[in-house]
N, C-alpha and C. Protein backbone atom coordinates (compact mmCIF):
# COMPACT_ATOMS: atom_id res chain seq x y z
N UNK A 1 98.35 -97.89 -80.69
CA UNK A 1 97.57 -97.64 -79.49
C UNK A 1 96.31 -96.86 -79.83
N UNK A 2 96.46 -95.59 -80.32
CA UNK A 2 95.44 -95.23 -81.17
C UNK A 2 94.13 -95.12 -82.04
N UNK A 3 94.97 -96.49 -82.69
CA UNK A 3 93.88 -97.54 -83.00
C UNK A 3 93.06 -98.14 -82.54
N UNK A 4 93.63 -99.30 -81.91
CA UNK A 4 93.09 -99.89 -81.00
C UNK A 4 91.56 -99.27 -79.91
N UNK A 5 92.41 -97.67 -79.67
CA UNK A 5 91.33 -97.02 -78.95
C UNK A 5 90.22 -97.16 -79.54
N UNK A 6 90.72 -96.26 -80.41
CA UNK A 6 89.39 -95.86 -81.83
C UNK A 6 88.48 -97.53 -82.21
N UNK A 7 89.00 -98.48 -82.47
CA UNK A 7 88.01 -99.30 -82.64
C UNK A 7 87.45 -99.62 -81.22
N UNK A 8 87.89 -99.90 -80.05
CA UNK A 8 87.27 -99.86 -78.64
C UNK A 8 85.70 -99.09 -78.48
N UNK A 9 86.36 -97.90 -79.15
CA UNK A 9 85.53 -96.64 -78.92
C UNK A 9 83.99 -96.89 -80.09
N UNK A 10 84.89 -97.34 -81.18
CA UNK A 10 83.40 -97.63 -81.79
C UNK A 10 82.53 -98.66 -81.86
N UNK A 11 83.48 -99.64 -80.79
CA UNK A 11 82.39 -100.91 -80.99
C UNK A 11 81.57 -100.68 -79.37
N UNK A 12 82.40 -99.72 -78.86
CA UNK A 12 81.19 -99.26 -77.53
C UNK A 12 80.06 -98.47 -78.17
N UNK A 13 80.21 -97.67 -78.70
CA UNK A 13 79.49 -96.32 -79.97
C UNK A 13 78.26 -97.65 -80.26
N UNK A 14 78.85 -98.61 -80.89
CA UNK A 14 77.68 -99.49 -81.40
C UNK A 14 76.95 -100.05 -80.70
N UNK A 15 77.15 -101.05 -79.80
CA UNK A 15 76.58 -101.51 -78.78
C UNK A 15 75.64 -100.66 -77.38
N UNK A 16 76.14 -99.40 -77.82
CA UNK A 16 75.57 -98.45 -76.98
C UNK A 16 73.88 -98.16 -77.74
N UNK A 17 74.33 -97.97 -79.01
CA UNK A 17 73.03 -97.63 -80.14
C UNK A 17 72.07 -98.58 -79.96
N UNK A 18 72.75 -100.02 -79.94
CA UNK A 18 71.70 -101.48 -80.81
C UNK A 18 71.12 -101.50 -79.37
N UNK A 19 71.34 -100.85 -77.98
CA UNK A 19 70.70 -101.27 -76.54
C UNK A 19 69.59 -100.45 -76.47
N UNK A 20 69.78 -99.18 -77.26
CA UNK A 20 68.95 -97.63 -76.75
C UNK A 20 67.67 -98.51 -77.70
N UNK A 21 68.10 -99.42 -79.25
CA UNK A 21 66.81 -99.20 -80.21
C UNK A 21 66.41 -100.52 -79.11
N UNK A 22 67.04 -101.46 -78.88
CA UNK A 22 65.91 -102.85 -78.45
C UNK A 22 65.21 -102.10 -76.99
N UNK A 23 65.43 -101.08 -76.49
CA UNK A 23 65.12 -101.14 -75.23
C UNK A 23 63.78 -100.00 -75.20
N UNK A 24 63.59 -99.21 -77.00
CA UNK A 24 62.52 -98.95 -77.29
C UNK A 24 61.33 -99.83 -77.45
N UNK A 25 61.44 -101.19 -78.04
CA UNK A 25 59.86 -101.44 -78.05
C UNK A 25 59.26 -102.18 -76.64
N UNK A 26 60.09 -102.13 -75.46
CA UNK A 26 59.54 -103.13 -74.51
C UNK A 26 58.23 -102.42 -74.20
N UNK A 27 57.70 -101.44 -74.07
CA UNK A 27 56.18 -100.65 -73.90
C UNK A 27 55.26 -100.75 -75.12
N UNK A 28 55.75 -101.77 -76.42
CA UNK A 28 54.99 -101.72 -77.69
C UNK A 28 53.81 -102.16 -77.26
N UNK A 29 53.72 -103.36 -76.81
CA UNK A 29 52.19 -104.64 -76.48
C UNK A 29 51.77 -104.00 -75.71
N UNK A 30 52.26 -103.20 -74.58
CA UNK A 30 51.38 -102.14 -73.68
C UNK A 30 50.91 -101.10 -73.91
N UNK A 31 51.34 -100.36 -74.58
CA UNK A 31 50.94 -98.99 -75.39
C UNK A 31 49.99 -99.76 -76.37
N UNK A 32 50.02 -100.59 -76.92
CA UNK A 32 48.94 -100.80 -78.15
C UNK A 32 47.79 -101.42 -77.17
N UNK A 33 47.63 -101.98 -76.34
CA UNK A 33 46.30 -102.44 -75.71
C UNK A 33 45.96 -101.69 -74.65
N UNK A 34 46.96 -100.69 -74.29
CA UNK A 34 46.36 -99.66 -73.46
C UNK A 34 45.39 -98.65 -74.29
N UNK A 35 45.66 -98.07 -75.08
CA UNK A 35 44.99 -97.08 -76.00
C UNK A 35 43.97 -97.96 -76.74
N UNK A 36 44.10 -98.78 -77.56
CA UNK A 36 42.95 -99.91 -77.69
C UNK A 36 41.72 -99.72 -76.55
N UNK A 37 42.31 -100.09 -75.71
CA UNK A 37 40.79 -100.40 -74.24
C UNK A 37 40.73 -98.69 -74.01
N UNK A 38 41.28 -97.93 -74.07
CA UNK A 38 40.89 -96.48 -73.51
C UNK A 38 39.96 -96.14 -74.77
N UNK A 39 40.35 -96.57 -76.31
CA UNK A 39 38.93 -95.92 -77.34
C UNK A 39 38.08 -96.74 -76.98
N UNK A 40 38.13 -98.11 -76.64
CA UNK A 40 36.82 -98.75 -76.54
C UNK A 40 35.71 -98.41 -75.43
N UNK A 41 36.29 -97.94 -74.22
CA UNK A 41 36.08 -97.87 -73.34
C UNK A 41 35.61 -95.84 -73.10
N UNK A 42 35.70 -95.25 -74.00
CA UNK A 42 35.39 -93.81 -74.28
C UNK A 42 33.97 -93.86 -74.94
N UNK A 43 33.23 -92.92 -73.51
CA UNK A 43 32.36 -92.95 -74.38
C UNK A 43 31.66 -91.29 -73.62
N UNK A 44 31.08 -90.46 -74.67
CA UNK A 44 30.22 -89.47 -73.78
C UNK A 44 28.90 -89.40 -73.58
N UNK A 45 28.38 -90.04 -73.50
CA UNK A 45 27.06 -90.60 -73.43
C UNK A 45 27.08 -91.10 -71.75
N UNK A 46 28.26 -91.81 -71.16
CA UNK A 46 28.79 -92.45 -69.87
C UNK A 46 29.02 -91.27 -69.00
N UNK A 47 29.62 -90.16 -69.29
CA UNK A 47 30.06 -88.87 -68.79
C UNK A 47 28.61 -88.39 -67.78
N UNK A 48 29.27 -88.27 -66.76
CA UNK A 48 28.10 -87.46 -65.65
C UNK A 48 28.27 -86.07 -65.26
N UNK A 49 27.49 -85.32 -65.91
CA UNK A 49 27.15 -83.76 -65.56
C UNK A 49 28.64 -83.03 -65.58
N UNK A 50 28.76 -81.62 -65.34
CA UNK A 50 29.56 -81.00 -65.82
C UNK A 50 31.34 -81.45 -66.10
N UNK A 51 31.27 -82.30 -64.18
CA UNK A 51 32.50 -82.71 -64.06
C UNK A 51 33.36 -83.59 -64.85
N UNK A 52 32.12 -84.57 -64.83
CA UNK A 52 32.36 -85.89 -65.83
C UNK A 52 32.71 -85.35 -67.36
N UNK A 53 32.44 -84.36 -67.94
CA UNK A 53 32.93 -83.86 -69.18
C UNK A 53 34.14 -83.56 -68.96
N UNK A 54 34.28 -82.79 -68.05
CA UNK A 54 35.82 -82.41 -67.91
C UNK A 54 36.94 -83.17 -68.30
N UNK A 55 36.35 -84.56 -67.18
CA UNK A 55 37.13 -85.80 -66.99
C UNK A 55 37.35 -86.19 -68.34
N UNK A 56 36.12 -86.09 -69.11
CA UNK A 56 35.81 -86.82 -70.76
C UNK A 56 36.63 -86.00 -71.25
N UNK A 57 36.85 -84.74 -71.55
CA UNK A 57 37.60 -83.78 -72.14
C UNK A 57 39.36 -84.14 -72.09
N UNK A 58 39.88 -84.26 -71.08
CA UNK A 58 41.34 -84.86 -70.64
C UNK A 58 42.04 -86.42 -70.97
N UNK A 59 40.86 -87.05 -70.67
CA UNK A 59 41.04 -88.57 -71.36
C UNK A 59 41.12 -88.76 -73.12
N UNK A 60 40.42 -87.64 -73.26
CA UNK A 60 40.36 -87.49 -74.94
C UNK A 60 41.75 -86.99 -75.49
N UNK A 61 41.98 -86.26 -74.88
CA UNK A 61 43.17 -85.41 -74.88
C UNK A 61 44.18 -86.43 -74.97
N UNK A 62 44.34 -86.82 -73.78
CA UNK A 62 45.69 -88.39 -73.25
C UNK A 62 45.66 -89.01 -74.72
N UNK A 63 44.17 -89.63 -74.76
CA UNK A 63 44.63 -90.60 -75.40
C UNK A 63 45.01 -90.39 -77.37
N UNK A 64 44.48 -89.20 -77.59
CA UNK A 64 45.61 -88.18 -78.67
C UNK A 64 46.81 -88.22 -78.34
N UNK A 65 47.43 -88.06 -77.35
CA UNK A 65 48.62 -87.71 -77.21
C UNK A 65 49.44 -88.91 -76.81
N UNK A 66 48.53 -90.47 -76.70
CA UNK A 66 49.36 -91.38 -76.70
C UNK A 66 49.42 -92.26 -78.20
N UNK A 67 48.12 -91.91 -78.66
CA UNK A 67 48.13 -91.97 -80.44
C UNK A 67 49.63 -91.15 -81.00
N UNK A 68 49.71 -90.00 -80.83
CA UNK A 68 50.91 -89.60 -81.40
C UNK A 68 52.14 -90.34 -80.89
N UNK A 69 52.31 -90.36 -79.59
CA UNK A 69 53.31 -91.22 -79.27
C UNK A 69 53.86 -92.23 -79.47
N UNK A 70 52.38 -92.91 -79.71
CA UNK A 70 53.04 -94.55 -80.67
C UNK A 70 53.21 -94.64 -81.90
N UNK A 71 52.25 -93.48 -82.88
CA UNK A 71 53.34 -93.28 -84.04
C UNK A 71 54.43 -92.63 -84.40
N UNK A 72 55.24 -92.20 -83.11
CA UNK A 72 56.25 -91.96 -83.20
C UNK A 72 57.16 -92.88 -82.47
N UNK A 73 57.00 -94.17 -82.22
CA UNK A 73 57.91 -95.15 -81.37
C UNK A 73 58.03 -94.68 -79.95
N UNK A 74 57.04 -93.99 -79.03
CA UNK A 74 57.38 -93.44 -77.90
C UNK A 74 56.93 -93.91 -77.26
N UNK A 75 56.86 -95.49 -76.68
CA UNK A 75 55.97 -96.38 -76.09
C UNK A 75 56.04 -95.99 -74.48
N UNK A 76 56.64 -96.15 -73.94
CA UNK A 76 56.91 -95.51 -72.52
C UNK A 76 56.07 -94.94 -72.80
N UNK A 77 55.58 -93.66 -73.23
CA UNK A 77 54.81 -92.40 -72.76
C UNK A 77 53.47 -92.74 -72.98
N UNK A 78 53.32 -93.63 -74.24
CA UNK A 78 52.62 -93.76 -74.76
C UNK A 78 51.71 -94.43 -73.78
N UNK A 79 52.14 -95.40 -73.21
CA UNK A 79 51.60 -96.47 -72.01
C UNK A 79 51.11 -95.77 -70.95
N UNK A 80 52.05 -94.34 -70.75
CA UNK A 80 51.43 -93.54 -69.12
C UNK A 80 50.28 -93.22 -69.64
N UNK A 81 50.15 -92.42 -70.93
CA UNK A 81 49.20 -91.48 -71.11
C UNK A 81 48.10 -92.34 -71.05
N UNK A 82 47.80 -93.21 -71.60
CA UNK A 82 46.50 -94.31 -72.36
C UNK A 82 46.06 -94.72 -71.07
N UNK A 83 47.19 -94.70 -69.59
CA UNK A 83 46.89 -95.79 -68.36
C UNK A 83 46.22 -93.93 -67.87
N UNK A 84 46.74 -93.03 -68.18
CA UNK A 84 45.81 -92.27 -67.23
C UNK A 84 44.45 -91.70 -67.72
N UNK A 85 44.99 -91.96 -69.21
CA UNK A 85 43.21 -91.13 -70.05
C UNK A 85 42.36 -92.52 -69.13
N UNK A 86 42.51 -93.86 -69.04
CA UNK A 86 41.52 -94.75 -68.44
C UNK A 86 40.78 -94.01 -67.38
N UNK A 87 42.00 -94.04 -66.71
CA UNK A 87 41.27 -93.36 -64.98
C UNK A 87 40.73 -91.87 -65.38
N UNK A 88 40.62 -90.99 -66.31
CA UNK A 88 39.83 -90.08 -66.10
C UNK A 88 38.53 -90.32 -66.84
N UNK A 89 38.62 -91.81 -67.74
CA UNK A 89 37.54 -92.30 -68.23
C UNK A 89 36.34 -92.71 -67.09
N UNK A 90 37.26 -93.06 -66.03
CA UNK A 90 36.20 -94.23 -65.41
C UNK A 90 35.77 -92.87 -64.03
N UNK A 91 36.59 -91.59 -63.76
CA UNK A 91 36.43 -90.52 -63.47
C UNK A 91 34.72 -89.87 -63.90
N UNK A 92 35.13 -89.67 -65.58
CA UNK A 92 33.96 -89.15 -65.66
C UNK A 92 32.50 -89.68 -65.92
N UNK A 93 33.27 -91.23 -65.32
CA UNK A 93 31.63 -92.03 -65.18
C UNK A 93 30.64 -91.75 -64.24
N UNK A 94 31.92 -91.44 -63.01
CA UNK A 94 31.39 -91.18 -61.81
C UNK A 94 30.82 -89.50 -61.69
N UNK A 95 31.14 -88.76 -62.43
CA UNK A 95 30.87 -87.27 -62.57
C UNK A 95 31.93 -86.76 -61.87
N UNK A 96 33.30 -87.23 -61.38
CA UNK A 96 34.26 -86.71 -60.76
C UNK A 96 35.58 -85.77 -61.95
């Protein structure tokens, strides 16, 4: 009986693992063309007067911190950050 458990137990153990790694890259293709279009799309030259730096300052920031994220396999985050450095991109176009 014992047994039986114990292998139960580890072929749940396994199947539990192989779900957590496939269910890491579904944000890969999004995290990589989100941060893609946020450097292309960075620029400070575009930035309007004090505010608009600000904005430029935070988007710079994001999109560091979604660079680290995707070289660390952290696509989820990676995808928020890159989708919000955009909007403070297109923020500090406006000088907001």
């Amino acid at each position: 009986m014992s047994a039986k458990l114990s292998l139960v137990s580890s072929l749940l153990i396994g199947v539990l693992a192989l779900s957590a790694c496939a269910g890491k890259t579904q944000y890969r293709s999004a995290c990589a063309s989100e941060v893609d279009a946020a450097w292309t799309e960075l620029s400070i030259a575009d930035a309007e007067g004090f505010s608009g730096t600000v904005s430029y300052s935070k988007a710079l920031g994001l999109i560091t911190s979604a660079r680290t994220m995707q070289t660390v396999e952290n696509f989820d985050n990676c995808y928020r950050h890159a989708k919000d450095a955009r909007f403070y991109i297109r923020e500090s176009r406006k000088g907001q």
